[in-house]
PDB file of N, CA and C in Angstrom:
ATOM      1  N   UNK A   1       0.838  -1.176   0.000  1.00  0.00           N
ATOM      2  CA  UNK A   1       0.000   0.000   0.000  1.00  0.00           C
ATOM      3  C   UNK A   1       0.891   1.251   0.000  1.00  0.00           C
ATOM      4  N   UNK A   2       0.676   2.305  -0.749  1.00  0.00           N
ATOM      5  CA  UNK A   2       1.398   3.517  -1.163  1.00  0.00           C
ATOM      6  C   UNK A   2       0.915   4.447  -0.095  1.00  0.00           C
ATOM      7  N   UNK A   3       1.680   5.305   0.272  1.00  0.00           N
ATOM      8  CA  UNK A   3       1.404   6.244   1.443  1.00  0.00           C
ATOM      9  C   UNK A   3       1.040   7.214   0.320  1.00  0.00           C
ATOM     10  N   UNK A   4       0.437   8.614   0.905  1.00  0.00           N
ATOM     11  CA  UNK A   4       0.381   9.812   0.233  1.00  0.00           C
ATOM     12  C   UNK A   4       1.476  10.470  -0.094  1.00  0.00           C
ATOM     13  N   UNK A   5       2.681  10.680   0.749  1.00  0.00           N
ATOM     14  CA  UNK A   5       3.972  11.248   0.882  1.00  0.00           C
ATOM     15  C   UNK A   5       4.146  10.295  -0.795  1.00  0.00           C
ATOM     16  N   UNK A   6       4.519   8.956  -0.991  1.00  0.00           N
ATOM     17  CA  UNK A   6       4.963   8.737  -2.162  1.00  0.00           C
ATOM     18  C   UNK A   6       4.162   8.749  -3.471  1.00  0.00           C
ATOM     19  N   UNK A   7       3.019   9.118  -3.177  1.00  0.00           N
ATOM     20  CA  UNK A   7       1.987   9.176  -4.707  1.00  0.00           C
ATOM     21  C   UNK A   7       2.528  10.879  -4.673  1.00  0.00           C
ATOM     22  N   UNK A   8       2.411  11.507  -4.081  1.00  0.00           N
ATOM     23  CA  UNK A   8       2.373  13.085  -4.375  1.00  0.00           C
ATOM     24  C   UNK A   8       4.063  13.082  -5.049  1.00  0.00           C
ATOM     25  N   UNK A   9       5.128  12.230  -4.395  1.00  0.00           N
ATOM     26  CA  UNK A   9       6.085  12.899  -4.793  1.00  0.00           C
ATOM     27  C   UNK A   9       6.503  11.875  -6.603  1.00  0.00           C
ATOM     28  N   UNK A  10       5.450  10.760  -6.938  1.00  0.00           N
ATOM     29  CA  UNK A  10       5.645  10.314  -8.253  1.00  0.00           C
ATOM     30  C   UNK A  10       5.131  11.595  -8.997  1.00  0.00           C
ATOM     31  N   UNK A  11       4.672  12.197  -8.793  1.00  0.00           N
ATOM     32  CA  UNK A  11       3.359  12.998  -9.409  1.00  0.00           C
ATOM     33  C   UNK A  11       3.989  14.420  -9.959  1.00  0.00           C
ATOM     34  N   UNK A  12       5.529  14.086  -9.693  1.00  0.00           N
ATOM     35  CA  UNK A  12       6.144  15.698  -9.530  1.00  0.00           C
ATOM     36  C   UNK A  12       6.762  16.128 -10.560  1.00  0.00           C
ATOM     37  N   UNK A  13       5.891  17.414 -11.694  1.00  0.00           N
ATOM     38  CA  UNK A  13       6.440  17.641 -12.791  1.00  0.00           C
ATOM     39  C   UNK A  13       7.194  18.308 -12.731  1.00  0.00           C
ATOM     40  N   UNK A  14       8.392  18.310 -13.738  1.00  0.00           N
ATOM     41  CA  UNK A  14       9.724  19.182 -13.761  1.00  0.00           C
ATOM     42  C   UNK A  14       9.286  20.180 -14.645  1.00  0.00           C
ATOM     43  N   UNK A  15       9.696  21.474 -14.754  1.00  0.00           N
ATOM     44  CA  UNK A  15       9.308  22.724 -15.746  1.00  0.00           C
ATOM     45  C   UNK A  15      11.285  22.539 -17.173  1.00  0.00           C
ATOM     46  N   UNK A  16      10.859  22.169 -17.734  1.00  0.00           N
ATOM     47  CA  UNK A  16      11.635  22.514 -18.633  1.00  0.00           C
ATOM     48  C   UNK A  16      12.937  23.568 -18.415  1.00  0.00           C
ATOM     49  N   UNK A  17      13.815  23.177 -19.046  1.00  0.00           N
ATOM     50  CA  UNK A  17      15.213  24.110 -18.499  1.00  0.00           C
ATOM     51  C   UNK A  17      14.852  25.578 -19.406  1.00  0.00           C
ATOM     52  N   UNK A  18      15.161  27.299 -19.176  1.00  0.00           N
ATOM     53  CA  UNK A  18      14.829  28.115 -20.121  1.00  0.00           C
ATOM     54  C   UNK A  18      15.720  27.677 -21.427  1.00  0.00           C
ATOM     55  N   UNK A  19      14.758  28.627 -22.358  1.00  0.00           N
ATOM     56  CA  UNK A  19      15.575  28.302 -23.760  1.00  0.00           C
ATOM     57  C   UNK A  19      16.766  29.084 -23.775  1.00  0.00           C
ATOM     58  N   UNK A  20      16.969  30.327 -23.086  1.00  0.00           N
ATOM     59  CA  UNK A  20      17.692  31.198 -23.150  1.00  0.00           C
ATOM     60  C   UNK A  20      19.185  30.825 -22.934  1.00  0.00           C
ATOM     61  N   UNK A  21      19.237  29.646 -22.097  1.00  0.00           N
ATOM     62  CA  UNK A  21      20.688  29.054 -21.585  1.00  0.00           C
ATOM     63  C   UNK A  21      20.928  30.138 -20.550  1.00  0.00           C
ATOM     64  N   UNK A  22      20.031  30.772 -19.684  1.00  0.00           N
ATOM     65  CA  UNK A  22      21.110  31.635 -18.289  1.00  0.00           C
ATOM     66  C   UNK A  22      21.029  30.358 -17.632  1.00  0.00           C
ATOM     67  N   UNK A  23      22.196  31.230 -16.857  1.00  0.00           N
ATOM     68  CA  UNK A  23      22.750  30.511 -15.846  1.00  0.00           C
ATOM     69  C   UNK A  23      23.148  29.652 -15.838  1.00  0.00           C
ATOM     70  N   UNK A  24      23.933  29.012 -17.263  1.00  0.00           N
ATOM     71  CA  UNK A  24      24.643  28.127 -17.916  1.00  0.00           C
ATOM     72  C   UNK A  24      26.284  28.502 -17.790  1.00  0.00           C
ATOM     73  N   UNK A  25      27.151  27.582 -17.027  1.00  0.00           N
ATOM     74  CA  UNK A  25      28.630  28.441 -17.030  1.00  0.00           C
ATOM     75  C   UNK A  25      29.340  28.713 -17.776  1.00  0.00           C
ATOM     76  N   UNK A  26      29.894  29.480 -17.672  1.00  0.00           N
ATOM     77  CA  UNK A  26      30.989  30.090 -19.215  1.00  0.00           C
ATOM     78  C   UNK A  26      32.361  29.550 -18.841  1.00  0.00           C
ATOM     79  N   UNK A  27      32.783  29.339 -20.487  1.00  0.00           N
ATOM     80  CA  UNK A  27      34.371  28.436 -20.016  1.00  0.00           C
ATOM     81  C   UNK A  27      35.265  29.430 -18.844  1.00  0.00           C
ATOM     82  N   UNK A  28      36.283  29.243 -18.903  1.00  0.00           N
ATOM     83  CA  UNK A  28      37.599  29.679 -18.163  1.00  0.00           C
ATOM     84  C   UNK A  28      38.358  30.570 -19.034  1.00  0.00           C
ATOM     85  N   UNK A  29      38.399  31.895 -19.150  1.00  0.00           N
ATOM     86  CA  UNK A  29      39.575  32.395 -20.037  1.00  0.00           C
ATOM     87  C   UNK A  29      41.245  31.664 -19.967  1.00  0.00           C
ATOM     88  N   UNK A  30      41.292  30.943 -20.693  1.00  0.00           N
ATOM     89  CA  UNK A  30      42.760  30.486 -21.078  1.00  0.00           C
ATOM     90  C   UNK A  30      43.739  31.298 -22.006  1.00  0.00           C
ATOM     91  N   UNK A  31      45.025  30.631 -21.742  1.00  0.00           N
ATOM     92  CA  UNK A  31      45.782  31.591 -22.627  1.00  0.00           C
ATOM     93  C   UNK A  31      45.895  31.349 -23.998  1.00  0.00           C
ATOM     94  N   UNK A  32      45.432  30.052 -24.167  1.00  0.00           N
ATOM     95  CA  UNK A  32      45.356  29.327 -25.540  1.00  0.00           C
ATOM     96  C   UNK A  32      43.576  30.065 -26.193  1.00  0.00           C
ATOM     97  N   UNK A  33      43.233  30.756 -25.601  1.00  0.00           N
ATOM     98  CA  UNK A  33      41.772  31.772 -25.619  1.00  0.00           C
ATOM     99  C   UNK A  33      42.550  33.062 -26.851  1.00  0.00           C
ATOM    100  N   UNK A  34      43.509  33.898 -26.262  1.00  0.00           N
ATOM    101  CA  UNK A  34      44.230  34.450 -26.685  1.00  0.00           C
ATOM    102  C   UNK A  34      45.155  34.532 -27.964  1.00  0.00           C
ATOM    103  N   UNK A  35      44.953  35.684 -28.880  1.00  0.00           N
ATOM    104  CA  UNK A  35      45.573  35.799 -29.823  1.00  0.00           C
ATOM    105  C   UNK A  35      47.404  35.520 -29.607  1.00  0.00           C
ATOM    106  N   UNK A  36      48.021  34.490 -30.165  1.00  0.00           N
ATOM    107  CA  UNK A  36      49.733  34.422 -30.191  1.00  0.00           C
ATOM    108  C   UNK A  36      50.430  35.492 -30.764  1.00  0.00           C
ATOM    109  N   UNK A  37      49.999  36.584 -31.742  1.00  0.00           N
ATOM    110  CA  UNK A  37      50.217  37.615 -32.185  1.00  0.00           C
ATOM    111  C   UNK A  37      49.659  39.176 -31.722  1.00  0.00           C
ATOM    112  N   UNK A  38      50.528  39.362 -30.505  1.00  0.00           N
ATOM    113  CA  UNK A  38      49.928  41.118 -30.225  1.00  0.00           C
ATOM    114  C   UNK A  38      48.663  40.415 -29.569  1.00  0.00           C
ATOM    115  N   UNK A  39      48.392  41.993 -29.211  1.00  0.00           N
ATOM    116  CA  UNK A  39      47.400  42.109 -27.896  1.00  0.00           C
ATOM    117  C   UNK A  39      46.031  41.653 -28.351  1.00  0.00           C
ATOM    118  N   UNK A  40      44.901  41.575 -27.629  1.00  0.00           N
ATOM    119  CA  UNK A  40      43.832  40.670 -27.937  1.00  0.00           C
ATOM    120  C   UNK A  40      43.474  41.521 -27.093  1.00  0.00           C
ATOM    121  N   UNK A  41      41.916  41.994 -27.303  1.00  0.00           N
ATOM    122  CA  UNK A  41      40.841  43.248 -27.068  1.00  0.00           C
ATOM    123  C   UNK A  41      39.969  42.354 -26.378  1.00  0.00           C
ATOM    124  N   UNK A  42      39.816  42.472 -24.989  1.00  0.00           N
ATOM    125  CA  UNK A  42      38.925  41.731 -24.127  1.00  0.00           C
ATOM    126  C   UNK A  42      37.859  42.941 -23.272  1.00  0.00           C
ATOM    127  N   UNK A  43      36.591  42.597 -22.871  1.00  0.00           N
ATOM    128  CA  UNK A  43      35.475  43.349 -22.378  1.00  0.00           C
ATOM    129  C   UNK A  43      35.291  43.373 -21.530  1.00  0.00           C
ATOM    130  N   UNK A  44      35.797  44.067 -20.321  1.00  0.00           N
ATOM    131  CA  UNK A  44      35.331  43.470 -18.507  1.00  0.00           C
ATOM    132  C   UNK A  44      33.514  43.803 -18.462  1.00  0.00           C
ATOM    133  N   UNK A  45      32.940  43.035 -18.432  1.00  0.00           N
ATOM    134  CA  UNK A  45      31.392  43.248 -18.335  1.00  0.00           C
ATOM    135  C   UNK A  45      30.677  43.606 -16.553  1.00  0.00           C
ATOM    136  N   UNK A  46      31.659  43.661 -15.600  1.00  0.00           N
ATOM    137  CA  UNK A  46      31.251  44.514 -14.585  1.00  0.00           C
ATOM    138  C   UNK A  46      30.567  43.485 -13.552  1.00  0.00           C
ATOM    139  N   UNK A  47      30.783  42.120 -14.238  1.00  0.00           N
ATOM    140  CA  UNK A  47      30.543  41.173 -13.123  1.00  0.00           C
ATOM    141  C   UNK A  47      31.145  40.125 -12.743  1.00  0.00           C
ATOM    142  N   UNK A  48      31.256  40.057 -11.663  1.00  0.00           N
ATOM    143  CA  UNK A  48      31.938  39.111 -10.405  1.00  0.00           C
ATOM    144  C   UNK A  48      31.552  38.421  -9.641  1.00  0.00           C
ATOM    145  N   UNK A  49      32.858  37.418  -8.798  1.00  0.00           N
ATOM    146  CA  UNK A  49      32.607  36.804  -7.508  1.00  0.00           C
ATOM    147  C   UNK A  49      34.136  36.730  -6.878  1.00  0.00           C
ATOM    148  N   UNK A  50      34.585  36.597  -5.637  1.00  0.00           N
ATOM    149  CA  UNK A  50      35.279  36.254  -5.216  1.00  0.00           C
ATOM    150  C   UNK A  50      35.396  34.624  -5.170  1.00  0.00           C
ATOM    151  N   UNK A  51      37.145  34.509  -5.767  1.00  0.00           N
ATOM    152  CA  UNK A  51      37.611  33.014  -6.002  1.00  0.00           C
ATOM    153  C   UNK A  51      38.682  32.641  -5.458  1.00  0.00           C
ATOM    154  N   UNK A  52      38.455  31.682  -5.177  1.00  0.00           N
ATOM    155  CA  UNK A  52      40.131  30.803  -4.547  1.00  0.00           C
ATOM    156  C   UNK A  52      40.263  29.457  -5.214  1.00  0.00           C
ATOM    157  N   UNK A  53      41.871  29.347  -5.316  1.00  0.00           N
ATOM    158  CA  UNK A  53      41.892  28.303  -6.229  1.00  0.00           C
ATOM    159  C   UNK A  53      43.227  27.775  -5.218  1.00  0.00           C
ATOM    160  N   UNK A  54      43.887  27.022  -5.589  1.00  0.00           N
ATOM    161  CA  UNK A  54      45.052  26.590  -4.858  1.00  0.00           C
ATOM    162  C   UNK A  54      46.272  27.340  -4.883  1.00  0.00           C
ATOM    163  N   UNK A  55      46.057  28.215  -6.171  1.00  0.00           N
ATOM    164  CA  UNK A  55      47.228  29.429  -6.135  1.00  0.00           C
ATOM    165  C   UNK A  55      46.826  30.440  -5.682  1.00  0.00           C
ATOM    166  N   UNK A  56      45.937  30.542  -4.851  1.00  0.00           N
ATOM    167  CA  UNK A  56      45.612  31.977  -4.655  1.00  0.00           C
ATOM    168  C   UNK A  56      44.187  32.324  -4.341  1.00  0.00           C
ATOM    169  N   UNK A  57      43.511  33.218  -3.537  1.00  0.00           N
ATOM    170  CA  UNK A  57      42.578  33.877  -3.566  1.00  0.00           C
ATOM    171  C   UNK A  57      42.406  35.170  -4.645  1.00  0.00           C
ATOM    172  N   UNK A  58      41.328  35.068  -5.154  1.00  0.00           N
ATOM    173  CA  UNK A  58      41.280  36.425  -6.516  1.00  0.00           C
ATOM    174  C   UNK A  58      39.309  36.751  -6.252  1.00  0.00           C
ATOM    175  N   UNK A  59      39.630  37.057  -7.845  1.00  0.00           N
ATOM    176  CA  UNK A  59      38.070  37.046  -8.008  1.00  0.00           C
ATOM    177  C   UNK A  59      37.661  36.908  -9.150  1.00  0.00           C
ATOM    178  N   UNK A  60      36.732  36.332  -9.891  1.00  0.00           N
ATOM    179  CA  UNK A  60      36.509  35.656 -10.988  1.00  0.00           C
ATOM    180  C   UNK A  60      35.537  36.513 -11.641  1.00  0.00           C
ATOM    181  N   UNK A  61      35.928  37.526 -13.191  1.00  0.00           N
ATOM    182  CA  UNK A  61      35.073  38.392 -13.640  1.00  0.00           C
ATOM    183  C   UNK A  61      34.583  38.198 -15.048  1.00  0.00           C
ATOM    184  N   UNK A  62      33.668  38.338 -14.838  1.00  0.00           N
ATOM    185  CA  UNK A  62      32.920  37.924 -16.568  1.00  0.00           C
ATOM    186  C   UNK A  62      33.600  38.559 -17.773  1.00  0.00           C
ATOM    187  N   UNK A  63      33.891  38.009 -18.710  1.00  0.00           N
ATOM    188  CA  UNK A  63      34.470  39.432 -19.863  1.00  0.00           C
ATOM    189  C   UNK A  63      34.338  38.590 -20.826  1.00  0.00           C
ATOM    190  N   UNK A  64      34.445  39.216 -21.891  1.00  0.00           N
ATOM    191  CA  UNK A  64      33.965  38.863 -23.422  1.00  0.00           C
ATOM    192  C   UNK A  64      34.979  39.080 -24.258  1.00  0.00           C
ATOM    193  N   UNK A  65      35.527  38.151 -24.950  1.00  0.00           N
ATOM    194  CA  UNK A  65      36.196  38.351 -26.551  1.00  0.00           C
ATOM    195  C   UNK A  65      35.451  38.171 -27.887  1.00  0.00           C
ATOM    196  N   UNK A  66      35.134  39.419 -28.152  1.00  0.00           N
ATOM    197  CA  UNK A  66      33.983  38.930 -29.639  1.00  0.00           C
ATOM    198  C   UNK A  66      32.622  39.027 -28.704  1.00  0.00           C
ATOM    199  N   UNK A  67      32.293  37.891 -29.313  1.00  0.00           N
ATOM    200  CA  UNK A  67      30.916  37.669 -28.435  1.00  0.00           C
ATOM    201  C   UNK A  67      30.537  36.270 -27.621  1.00  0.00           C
ATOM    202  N   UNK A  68      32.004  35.516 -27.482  1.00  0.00           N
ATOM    203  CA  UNK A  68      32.400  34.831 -26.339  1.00  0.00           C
ATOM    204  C   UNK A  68      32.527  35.012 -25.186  1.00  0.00           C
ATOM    205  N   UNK A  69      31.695  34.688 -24.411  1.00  0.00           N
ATOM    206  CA  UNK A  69      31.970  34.408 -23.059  1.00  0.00           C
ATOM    207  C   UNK A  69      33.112  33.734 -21.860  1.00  0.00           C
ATOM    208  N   UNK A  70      33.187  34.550 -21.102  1.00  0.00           N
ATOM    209  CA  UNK A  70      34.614  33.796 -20.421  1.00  0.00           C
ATOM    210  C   UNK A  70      33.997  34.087 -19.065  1.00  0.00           C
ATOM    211  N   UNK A  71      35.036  33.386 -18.364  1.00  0.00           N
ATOM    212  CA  UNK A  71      34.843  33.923 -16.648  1.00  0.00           C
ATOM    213  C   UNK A  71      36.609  33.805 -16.547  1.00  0.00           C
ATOM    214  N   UNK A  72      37.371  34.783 -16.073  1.00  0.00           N
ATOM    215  CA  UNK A  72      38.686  34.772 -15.813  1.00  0.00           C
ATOM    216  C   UNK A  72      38.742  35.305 -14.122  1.00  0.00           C
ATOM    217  N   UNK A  73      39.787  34.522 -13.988  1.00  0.00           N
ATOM    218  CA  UNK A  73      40.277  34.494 -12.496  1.00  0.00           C
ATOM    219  C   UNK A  73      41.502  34.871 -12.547  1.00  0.00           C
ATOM    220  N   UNK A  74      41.416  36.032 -11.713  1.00  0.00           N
ATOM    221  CA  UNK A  74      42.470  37.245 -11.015  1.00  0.00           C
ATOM    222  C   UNK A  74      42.569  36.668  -9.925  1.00  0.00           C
ATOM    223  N   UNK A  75      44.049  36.125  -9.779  1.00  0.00           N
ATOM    224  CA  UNK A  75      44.349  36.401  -8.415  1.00  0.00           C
ATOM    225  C   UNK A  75      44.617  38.089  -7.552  1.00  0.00           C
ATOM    226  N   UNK A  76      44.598  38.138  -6.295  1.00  0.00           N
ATOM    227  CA  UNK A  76      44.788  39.749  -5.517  1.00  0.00           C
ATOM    228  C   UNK A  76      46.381  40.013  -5.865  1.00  0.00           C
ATOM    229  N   UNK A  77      47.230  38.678  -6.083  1.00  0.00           N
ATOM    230  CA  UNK A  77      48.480  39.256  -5.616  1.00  0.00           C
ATOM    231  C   UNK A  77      49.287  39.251  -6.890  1.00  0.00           C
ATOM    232  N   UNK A  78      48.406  39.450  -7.752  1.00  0.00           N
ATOM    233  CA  UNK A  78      49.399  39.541  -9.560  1.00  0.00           C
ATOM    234  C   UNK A  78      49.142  40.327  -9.721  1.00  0.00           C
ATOM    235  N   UNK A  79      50.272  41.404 -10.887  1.00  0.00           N
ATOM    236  CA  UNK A  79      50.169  42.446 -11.409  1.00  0.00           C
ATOM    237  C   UNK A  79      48.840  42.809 -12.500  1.00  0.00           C
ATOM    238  N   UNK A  80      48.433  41.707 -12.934  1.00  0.00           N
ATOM    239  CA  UNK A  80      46.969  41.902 -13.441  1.00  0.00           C
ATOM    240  C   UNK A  80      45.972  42.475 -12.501  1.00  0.00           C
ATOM    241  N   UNK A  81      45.681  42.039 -11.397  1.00  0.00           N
ATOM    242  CA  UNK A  81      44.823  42.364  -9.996  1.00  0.00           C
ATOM    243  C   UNK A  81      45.148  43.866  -9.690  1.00  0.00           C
ATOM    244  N   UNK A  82      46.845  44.356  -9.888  1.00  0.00           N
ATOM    245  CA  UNK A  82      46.947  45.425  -9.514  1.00  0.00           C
ATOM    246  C   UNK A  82      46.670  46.595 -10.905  1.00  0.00           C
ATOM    247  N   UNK A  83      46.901  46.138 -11.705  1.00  0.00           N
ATOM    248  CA  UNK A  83      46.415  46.760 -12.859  1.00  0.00           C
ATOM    249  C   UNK A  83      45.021  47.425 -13.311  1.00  0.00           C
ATOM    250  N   UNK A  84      44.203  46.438 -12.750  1.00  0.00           N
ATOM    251  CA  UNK A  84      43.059  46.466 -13.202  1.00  0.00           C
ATOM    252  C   UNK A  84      42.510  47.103 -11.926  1.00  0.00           C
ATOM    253  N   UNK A  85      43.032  47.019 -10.618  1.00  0.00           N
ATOM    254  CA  UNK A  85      42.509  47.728  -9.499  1.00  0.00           C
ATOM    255  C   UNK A  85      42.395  49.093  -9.821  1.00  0.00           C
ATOM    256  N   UNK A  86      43.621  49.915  -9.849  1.00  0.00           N
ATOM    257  CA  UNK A  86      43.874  51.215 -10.623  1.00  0.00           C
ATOM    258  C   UNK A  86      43.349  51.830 -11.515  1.00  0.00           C
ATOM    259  N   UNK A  87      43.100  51.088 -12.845  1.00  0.00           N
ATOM    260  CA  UNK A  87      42.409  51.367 -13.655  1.00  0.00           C
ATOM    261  C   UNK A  87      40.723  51.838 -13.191  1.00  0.00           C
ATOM    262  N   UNK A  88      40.271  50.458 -12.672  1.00  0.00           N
ATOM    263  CA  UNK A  88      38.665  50.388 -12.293  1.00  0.00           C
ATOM    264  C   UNK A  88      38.023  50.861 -11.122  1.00  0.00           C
ATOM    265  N   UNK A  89      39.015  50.385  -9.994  1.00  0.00           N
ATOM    266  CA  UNK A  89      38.704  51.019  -8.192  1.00  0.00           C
ATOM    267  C   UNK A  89      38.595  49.664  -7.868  1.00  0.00           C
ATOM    268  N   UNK A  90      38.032  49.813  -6.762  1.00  0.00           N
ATOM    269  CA  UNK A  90      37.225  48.819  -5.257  1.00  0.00           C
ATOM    270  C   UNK A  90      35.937  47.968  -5.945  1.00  0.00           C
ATOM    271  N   UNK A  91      35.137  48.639  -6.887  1.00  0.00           N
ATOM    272  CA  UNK A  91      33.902  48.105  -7.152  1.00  0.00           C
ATOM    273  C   UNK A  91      33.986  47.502  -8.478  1.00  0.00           C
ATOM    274  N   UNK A  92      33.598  46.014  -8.048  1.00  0.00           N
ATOM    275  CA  UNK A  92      33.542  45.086  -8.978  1.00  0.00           C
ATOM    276  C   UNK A  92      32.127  45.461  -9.943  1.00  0.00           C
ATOM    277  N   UNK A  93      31.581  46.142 -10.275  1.00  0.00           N
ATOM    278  CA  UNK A  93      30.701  46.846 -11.191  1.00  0.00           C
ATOM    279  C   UNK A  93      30.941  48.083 -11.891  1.00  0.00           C
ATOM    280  N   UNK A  94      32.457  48.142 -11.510  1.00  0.00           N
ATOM    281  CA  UNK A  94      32.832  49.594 -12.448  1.00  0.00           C
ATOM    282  C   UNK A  94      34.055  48.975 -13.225  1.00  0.00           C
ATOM    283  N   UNK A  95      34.015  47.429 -13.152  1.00  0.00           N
ATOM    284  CA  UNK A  95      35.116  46.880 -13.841  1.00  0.00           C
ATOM    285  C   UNK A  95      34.237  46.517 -15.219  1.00  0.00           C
ATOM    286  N   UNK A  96      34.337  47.349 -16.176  1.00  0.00           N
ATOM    287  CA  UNK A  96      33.557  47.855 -17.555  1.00  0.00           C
ATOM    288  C   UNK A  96      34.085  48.410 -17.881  1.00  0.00           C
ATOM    289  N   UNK A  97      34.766  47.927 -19.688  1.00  0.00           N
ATOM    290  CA  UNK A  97      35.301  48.369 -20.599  1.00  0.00           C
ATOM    291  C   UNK A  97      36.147  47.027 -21.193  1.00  0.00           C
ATOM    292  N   UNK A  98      36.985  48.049 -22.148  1.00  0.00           N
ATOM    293  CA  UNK A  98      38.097  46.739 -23.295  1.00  0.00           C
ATOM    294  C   UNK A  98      39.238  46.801 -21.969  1.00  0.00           C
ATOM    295  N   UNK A  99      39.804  46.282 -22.364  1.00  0.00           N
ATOM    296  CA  UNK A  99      41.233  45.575 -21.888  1.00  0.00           C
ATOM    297  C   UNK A  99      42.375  44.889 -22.701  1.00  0.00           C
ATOM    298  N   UNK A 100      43.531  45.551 -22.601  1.00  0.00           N
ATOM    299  CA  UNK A 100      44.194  44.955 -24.205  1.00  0.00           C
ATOM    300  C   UNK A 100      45.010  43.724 -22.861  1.00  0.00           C
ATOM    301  N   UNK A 101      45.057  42.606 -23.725  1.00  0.00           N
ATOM    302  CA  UNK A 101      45.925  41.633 -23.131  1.00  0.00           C
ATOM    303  C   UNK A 101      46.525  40.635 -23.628  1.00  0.00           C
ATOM    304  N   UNK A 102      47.886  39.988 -23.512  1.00  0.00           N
ATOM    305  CA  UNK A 102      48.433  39.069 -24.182  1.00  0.00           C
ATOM    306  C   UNK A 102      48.840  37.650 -23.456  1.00  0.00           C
ATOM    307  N   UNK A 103      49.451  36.708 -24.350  1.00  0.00           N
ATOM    308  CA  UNK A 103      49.664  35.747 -23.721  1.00  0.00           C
ATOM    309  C   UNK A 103      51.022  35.443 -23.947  1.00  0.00           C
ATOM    310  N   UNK A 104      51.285  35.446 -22.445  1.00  0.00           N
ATOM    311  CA  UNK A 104      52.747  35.656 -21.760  1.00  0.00           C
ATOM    312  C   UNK A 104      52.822  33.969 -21.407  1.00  0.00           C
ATOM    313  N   UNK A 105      54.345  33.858 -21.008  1.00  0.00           N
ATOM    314  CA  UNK A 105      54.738  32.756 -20.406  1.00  0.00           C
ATOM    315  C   UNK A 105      56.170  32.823 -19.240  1.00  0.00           C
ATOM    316  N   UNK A 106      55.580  32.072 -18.195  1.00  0.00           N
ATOM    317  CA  UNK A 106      56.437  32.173 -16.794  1.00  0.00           C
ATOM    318  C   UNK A 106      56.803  30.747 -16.620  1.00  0.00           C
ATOM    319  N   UNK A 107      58.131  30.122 -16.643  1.00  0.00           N
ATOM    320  CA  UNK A 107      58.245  29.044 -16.145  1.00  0.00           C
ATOM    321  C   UNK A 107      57.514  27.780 -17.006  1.00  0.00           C
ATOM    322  N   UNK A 108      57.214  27.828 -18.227  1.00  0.00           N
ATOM    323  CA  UNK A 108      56.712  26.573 -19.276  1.00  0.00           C
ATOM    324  C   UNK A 108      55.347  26.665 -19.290  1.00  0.00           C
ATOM    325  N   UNK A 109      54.985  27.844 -17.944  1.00  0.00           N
ATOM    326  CA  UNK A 109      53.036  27.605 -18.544  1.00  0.00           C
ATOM    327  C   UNK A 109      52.788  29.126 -19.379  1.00  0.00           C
ATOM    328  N   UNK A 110      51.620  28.997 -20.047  1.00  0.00           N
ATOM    329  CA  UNK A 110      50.848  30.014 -20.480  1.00  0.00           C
ATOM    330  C   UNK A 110      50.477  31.257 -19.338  1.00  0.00           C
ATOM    331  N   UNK A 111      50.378  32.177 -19.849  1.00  0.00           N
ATOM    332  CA  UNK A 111      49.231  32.991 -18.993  1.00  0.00           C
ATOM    333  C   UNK A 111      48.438  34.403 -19.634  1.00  0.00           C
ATOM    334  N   UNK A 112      47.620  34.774 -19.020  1.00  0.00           N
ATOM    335  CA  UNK A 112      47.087  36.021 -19.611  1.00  0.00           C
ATOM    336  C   UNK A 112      47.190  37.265 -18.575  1.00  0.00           C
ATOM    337  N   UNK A 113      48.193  38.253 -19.601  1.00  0.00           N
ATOM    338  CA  UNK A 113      48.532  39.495 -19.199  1.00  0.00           C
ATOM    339  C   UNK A 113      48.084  40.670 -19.569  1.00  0.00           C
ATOM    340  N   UNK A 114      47.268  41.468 -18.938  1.00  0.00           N
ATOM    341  CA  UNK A 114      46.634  42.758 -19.141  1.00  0.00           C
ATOM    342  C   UNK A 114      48.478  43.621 -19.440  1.00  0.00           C
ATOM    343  N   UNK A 115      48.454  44.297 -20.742  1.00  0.00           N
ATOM    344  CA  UNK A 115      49.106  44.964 -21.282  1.00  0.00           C
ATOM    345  C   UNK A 115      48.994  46.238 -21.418  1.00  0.00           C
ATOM    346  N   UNK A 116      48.125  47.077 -20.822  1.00  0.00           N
ATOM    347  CA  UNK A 116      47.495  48.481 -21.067  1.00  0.00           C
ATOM    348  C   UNK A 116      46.726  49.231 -19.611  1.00  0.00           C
TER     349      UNK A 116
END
């Protein structure tokens, strides 16, 4: 015999995912993302979160190449972090605009360097 608790919870329709794709994650800006020739024109779109990864505490900001989506992670204690502090301020919503940046290399890995 079926209790009520388990007929109500067979009974339970799911609503379809939106068509729109929000809230779908955006890759990782990589350096292999990045033009190998000269600087590459990137979009800080003015949104964030604070991130930690094993190298570091940063903060992870939305930005666009083209009309690609990225999420890139700033650590606090790289010259990118300090770059872009200066440029933008304290508020992760006034981090809006281009950004010229290239892809540098430290020690055999890739990386991406705000140049401007």
């Amino acid at each position: 015999m079926k209790s009520e608790n388990t007929q109500k919870e067979s009974n339970l329709i799911l609503p379809p995912p939106p068509a729109n794709g929000k809230g779908e994650l955006v890759p990782f800006l990589k350096a292999k993302d990045i033009s190998k020739k000269g600087p590459t024109q990137i979009t800080l779109l003015g949104e964030g979160r604070e991130s930690s990864s094993r190298l570091g505490a940063g903060i992870e900001i939305t930005c666009k190449i083209g009309s690609e989506k990225y999420a890139w992670t700033i650590r606090y204690d790289s010259p990118n972090y300090r770059r872009l502090y200066e440029r933008f301020g304290s508020e992760i919503t006034n981090w809006k605009g281009n950004v010229k940046v290239e892809r540098k290399e430290h020690m055999g890995k890739e990386y991406v360097a705000v140049v401007d």
